[in-house]
Each structure stands twice: as C-alpha cells, then as structure tokens.
N, C-alpha and C. Protein backbone atom coordinates (compact mmCIF):
# COMPACT_ATOMS: atom_id res chain seq x y z
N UNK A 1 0.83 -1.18 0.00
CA UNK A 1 0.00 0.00 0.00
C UNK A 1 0.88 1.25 0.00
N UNK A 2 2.15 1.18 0.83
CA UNK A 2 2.94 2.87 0.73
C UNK A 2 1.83 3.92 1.05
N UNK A 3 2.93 4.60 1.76
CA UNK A 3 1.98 6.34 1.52
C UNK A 3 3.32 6.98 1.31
N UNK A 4 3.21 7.86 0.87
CA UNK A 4 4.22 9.55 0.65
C UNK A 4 3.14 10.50 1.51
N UNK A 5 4.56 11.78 1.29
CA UNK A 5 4.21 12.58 1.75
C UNK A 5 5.16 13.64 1.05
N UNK A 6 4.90 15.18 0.57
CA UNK A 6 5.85 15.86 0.11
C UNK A 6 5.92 17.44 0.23
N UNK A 7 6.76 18.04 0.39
CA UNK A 7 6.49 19.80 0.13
C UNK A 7 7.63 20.25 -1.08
N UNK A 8 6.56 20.78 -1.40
CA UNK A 8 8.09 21.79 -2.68
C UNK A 8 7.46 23.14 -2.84
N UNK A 9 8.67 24.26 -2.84
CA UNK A 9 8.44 25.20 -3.08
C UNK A 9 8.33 26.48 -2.16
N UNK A 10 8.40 25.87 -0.41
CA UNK A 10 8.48 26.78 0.20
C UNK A 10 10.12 27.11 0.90
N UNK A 11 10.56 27.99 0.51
CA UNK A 11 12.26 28.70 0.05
C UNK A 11 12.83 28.38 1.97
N UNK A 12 12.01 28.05 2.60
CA UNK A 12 12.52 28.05 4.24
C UNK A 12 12.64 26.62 4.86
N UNK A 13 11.09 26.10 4.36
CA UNK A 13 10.98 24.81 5.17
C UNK A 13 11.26 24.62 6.21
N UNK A 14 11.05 25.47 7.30
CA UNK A 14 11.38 25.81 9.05
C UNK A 14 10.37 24.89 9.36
N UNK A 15 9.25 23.81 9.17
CA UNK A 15 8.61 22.93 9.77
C UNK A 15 8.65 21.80 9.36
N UNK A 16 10.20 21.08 9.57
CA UNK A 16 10.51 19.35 8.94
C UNK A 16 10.05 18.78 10.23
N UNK A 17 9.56 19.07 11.71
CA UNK A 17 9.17 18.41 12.62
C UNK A 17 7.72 17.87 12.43
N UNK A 18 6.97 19.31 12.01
CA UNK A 18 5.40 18.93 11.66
C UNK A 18 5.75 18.18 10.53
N UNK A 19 6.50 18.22 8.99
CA UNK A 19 6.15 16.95 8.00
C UNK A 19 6.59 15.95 8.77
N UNK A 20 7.66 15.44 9.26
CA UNK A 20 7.82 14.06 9.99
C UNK A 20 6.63 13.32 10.82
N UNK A 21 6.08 14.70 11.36
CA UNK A 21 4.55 14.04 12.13
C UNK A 21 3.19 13.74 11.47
N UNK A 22 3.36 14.85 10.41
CA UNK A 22 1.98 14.45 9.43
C UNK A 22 2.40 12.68 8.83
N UNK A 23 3.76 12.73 8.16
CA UNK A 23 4.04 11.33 7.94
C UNK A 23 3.65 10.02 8.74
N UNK A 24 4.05 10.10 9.66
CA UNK A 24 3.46 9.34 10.84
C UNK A 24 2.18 8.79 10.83
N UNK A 25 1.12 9.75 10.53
CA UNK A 25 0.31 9.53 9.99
C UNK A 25 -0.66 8.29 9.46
N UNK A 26 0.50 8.32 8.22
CA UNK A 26 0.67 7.16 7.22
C UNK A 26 0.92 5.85 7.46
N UNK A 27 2.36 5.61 8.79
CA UNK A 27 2.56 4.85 9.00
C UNK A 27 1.93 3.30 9.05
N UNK A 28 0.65 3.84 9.15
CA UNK A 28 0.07 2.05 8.55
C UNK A 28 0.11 1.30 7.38
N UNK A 29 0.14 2.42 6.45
CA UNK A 29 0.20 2.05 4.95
C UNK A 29 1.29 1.61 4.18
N UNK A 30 2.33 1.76 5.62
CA UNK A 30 4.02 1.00 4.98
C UNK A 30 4.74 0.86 5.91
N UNK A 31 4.59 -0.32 6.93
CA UNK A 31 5.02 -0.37 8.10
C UNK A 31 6.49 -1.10 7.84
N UNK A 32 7.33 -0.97 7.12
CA UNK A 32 8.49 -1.91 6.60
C UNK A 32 9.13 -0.81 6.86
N UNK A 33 9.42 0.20 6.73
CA UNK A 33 10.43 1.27 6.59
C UNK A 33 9.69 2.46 6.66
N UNK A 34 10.45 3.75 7.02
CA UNK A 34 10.02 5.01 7.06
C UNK A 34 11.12 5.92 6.50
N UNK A 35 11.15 6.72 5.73
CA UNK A 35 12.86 7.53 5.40
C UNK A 35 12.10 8.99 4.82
N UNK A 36 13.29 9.94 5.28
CA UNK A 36 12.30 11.30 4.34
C UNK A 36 13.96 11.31 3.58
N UNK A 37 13.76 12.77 3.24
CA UNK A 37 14.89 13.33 2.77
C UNK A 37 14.85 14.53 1.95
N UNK A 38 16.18 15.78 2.02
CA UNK A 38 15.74 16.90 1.39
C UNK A 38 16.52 17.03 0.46
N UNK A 39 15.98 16.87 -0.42
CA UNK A 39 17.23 17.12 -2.30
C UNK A 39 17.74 18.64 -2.00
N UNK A 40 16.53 19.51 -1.69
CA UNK A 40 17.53 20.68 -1.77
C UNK A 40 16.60 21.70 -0.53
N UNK A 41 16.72 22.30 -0.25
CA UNK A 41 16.22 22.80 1.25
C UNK A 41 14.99 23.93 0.95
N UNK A 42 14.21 23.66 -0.26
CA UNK A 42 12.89 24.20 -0.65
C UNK A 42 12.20 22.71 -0.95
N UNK A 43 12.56 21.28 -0.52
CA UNK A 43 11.78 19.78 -0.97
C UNK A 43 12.35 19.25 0.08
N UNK A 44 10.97 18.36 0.36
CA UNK A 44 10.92 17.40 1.32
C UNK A 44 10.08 16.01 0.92
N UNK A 45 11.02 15.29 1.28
CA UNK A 45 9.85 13.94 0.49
C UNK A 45 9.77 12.89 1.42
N UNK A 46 8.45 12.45 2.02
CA UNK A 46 8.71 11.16 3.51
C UNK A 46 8.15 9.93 2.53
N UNK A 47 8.38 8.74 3.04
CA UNK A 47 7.57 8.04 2.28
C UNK A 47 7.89 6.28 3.61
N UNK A 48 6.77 6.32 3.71
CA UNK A 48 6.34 4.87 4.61
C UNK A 48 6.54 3.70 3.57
N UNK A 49 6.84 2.71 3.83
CA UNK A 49 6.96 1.43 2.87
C UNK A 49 6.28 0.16 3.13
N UNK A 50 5.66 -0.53 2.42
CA UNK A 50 5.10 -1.42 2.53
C UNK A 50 5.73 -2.31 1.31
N UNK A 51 7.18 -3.27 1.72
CA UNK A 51 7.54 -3.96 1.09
C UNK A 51 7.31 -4.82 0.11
N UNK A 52 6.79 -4.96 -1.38
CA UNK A 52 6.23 -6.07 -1.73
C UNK A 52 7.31 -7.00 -2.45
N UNK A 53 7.41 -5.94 -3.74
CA UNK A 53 8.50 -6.67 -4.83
C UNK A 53 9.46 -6.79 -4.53
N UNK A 54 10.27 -5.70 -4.14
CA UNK A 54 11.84 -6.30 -3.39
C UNK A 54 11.69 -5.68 -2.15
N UNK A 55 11.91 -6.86 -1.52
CA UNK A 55 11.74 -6.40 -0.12
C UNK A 55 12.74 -6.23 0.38
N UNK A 56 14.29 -5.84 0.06
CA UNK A 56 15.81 -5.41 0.60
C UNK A 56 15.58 -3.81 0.50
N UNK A 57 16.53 -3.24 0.97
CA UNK A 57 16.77 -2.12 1.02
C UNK A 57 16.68 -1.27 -0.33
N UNK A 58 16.87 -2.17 -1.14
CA UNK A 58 17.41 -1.46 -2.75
C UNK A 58 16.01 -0.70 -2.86
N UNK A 59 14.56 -1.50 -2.21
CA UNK A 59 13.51 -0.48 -2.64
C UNK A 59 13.16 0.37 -2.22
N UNK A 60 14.04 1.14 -1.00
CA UNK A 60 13.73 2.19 0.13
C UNK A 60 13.35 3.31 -0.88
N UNK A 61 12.21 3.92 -0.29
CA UNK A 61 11.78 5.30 -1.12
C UNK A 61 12.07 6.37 0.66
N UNK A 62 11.82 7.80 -0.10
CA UNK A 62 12.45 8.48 -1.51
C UNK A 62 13.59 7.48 -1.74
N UNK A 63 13.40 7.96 -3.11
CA UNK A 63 14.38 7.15 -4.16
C UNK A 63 14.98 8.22 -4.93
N UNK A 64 16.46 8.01 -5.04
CA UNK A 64 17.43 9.31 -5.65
C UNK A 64 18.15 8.50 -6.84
N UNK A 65 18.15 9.17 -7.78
CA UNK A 65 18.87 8.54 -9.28
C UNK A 65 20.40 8.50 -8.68
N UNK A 66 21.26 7.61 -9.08
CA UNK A 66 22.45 7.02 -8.79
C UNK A 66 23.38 8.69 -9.08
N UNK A 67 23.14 9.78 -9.93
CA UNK A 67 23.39 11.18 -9.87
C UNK A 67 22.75 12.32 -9.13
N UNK A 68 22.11 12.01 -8.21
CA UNK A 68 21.28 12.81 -7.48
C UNK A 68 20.30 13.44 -7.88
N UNK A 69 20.66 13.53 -8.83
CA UNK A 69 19.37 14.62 -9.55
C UNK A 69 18.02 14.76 -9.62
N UNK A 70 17.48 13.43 -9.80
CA UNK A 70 16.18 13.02 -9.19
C UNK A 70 15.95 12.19 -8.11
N UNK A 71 14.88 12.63 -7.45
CA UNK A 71 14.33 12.19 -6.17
C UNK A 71 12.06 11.74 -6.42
N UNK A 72 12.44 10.52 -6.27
CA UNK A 72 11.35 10.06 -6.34
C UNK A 72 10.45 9.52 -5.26
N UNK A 73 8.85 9.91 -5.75
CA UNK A 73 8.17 8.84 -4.61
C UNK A 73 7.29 8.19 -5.54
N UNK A 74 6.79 6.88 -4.77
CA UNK A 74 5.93 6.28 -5.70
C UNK A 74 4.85 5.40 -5.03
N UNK A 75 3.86 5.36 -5.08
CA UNK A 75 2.81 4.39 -4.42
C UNK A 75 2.12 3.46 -5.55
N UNK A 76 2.50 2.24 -6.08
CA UNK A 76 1.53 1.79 -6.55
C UNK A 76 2.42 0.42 -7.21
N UNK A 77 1.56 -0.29 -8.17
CA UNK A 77 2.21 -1.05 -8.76
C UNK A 77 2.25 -1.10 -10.42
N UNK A 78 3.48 -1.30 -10.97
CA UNK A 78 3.86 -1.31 -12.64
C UNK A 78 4.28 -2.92 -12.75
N UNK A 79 2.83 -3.03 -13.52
CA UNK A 79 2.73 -4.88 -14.38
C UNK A 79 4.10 -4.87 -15.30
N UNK A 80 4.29 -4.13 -15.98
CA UNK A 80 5.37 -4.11 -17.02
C UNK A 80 6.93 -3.31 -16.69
N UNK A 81 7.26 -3.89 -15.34
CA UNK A 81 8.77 -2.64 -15.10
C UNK A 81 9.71 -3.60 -16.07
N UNK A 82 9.28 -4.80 -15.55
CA UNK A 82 11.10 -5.61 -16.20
C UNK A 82 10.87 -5.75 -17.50
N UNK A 83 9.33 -5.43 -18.15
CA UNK A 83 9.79 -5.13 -20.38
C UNK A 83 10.44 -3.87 -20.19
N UNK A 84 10.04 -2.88 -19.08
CA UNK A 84 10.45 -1.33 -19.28
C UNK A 84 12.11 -1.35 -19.02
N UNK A 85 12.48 -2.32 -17.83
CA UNK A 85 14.16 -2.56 -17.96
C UNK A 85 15.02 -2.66 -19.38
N UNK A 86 14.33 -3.72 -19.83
CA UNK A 86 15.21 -4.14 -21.02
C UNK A 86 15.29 -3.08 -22.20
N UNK A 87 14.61 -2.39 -22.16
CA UNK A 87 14.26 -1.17 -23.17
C UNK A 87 15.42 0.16 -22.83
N UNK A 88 15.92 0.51 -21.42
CA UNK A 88 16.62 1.58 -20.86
C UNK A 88 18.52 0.81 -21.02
N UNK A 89 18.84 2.07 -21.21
CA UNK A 89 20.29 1.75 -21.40
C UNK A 89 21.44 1.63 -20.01
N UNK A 90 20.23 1.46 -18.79
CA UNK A 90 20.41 1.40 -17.69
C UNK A 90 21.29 -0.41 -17.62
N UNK A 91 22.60 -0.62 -16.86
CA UNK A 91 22.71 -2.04 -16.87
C UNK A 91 22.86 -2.79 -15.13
N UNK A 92 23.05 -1.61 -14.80
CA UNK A 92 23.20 -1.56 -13.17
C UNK A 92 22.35 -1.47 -12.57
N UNK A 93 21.47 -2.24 -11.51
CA UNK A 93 20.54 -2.36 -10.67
C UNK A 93 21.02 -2.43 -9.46
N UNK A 94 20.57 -1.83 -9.04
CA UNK A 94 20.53 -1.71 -7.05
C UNK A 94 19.43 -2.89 -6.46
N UNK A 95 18.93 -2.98 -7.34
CA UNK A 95 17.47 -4.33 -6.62
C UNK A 95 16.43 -4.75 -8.10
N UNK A 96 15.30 -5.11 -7.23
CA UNK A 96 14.42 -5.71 -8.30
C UNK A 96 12.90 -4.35 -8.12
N UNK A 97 13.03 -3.59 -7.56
CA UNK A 97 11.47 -2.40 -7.59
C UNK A 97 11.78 -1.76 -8.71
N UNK A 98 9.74 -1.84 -8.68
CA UNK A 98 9.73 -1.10 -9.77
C UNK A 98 10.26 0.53 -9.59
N UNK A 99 9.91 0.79 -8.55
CA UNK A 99 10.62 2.23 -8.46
C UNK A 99 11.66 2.35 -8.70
N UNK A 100 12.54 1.62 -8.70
CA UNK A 100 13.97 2.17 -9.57
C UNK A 100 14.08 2.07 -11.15
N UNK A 101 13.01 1.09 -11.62
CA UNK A 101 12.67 1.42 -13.41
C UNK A 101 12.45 2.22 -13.23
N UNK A 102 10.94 3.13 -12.92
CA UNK A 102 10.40 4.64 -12.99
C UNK A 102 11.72 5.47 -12.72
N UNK A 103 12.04 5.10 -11.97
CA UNK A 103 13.23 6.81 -11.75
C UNK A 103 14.26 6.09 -13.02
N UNK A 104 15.02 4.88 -13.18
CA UNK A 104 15.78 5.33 -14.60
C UNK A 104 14.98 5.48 -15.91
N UNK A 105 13.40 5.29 -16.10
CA UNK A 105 12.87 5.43 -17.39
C UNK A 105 12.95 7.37 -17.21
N UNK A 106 12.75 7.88 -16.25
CA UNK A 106 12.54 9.52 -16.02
C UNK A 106 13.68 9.85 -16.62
N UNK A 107 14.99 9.34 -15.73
CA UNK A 107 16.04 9.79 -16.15
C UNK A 107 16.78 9.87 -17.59
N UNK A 108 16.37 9.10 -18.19
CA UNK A 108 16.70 8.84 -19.86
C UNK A 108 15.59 9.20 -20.54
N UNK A 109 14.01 8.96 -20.41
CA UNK A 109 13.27 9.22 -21.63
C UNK A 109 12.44 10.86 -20.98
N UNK A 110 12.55 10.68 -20.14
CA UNK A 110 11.73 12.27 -19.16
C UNK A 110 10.16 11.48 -18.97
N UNK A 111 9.88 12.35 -18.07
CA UNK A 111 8.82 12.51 -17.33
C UNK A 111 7.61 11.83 -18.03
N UNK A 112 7.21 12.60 -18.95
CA UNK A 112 5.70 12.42 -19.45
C UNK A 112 6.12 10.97 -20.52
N UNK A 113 7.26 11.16 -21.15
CA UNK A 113 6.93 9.69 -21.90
C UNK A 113 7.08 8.63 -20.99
N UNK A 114 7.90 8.47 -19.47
CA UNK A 114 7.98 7.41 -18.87
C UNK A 114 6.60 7.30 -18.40
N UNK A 115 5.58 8.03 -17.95
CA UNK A 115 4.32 7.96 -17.72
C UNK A 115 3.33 7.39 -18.79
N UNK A 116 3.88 7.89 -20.19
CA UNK A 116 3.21 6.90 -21.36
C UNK A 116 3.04 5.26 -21.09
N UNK A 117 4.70 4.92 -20.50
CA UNK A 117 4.75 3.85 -20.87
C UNK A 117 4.59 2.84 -19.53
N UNK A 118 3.85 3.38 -18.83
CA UNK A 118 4.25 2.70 -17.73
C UNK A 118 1.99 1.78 -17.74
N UNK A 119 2.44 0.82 -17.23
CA UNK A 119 1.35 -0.36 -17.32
C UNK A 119 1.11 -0.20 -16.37
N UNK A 120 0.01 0.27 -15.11
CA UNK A 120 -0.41 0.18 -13.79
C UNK A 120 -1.21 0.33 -13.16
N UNK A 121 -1.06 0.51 -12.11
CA UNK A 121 -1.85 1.50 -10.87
C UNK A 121 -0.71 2.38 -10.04
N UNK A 122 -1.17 3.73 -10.05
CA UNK A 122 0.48 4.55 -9.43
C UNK A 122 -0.03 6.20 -9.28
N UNK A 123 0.49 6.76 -8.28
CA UNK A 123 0.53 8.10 -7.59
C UNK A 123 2.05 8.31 -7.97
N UNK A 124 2.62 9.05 -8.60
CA UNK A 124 4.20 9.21 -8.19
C UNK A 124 4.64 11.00 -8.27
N UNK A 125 5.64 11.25 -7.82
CA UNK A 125 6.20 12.39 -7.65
C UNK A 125 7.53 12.34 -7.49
N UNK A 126 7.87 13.23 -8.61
CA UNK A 126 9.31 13.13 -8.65
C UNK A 126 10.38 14.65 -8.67
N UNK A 127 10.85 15.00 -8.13
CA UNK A 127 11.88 16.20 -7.99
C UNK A 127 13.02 16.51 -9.09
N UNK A 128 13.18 17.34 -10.03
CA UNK A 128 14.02 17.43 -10.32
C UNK A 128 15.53 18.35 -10.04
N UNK A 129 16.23 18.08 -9.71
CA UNK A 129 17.06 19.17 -9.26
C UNK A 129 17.70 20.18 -10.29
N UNK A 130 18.05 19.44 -11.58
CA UNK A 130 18.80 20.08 -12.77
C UNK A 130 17.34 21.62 -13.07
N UNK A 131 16.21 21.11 -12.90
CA UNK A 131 15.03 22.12 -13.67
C UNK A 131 14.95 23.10 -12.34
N UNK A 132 15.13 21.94 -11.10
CA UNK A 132 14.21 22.80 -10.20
C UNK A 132 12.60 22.79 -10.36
N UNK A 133 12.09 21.63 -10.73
CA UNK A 133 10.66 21.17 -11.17
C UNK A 133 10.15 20.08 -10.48
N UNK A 134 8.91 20.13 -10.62
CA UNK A 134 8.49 18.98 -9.59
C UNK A 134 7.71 18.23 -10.91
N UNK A 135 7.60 16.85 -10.80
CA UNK A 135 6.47 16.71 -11.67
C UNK A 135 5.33 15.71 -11.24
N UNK A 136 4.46 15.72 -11.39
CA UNK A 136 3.70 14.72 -10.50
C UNK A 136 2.96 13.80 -11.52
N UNK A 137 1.84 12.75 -11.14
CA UNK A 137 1.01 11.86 -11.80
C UNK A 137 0.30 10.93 -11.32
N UNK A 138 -0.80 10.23 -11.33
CA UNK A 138 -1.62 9.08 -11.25
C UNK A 138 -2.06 8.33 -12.37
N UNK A 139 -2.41 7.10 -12.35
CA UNK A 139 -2.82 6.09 -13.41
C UNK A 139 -4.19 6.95 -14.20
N UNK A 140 -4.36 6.52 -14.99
CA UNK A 140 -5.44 6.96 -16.04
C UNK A 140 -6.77 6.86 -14.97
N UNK A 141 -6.60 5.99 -14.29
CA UNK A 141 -8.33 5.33 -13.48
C UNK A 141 -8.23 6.15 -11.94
N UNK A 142 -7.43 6.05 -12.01
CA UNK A 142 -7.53 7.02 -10.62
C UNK A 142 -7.69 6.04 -9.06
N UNK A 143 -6.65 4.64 -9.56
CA UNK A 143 -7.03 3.79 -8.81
C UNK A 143 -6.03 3.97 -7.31
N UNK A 144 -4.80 4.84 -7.63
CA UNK A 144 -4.24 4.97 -6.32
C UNK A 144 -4.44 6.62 -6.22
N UNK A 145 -4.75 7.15 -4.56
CA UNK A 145 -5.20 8.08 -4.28
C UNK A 145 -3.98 9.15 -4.33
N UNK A 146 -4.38 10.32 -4.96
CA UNK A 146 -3.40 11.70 -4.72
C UNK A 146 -3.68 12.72 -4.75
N UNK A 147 -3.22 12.82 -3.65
CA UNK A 147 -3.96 14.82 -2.49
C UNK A 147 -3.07 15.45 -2.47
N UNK A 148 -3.41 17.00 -3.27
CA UNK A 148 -2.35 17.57 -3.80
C UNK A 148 -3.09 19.19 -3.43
N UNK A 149 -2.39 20.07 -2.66
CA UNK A 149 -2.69 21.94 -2.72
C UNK A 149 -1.46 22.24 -2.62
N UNK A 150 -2.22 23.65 -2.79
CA UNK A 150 -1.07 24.88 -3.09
C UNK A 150 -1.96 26.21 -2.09
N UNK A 151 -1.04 26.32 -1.22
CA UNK A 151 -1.41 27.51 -0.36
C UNK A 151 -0.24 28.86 -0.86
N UNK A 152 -0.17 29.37 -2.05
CA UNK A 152 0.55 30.44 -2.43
C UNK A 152 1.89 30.07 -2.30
N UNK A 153 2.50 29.92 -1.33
CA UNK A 153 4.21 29.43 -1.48
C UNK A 153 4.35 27.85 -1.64
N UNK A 154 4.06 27.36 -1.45
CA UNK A 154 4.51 25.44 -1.48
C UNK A 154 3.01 24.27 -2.12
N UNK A 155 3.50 23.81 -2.73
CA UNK A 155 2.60 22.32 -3.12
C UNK A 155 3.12 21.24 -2.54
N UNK A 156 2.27 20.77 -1.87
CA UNK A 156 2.12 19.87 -1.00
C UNK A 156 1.18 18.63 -1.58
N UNK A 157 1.65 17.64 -1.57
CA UNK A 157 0.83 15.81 -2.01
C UNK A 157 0.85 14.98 -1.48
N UNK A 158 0.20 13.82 -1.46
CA UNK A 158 0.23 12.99 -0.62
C UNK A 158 -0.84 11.94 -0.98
N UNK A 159 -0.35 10.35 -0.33
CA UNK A 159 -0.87 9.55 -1.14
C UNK A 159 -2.44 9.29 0.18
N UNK A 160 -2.51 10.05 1.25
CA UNK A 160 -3.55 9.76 2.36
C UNK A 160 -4.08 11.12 2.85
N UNK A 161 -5.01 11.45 3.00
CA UNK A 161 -6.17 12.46 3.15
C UNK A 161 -5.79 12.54 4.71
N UNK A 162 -6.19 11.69 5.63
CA UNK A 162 -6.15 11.75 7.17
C UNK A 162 -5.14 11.44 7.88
C-alpha cells in the first residue's frame, strides 16, 4: 500500500518536525520502513513502505537517481517494469522495484513519456534538481489516491487524506 508525503516550493521549510509528524500519519500504509529526505532545502519527500517486490533495502523510497538529480516517490504497482528494464540503457541495478525502473525510465526518456509507458496502478512524484521542477502523476483510473494543494508558497501531495 505505501503512503508519501511531500512539500516543494516553500524557500525556508522551518517545519521538517510537523512533516515528519503528518508522515506518521501514514505509518500504517508502509510499516516496513520510514525515510524522508531533502534534495535541496525548498523539498521534502517522507515516504512509509510497505515492502512487496523487493523487499531489501534497494527499494527504500524516496528514491534518488544514482546522480542525485532526481528524487522520487511512488505508491503503486507497474505490471510491465522488467519489459520497461530491457528497453533503458540502464545495466546496473541496485534491486528488483519497480521504483527504480520509474526513476531510470525519467532519467533517460523524461517525465511524461515514462508515464506513457508505464502499465499500472500509481501516484508518483518526482523532484528534479537540474530544472528545479516537480512533476507529479496518477494512473489513467484514478485507482491509487493523490492529495495535492497549493497555499501560495509550497505544493504539497500525498498519497492519504487523514
């Protein structure tokens, strides 16, 4: 199940105590692991884990491209990651999640076509550091949940309402 949790966009981020606690939250929805982390000190990304496909460390979210540059979250599941492997000029794997296809299909084909190609059910959000962009998404059906505002300085998402 996973939950995330995220802020981008507010230039201070003086309240990583309250996101750690809103995360908490979540904690039922991925009782395997808990990790946040800040790519750059206007983003914050928490994300609870609920181990399925690889259950080692390699699938800890946030998830950061082997260059830092992107920082990913992801809730859901992709039927087709390992046709999407063989397709990327990626040869090095850290594990077997699909979240590390999604972050190397981002990293080589970008954003919206890795979302073309992806077979699923999925909420994801991903950071870029090179743009300074956030980009977000859900499956066509709207089968995994994503709660997303903007109070004038920061957008804030998340894969749980309460």
């Amino acid at each position: 199940m996973c939950g995330f949790l995220f802020e981008y966009g507010n230039t201070r981020l003086n309240h990583l105590d309250a996101l750690e606690n809103l995360l908490k939250l979540s904690n039922k929805r991925g009782p395997d692991s808990s990790f946040s982390c800040n790519p750059t000190p206007n983003t914050w990304f928490g994300f609870n884990r609920l181990a399925i496909q690889d259950l080692s460390e390699a699938g800890n979210q946030p998830m950061q491209s082997d260059d830092g540059q992107l920082t990913l979250v992801f809730n859901g599941e992709i039927y087709n990651h390992f046709e999407l492997r063989k397709k990327l000029s990626k040869t090095q794997w850290r594990g077997h999640s699909d979240t590390e296809t999604i972050l190397a299909a981002i990293q080589e084909w970008g954003f919206d076509k890795t979302i073309e190609s992806l077979d699923g059910m999925f909420a994801i959000a991903c950071y870029n550091k090179n743009e300074d962009s956030l980009s977000c998404a859900r499956d066509f059906a709207g089968i995994k949940p994503f709660f997303y505002g903007w109070d004038g300085k920061s957008f804030i998402g998340a894969s749980q309402y309460n």
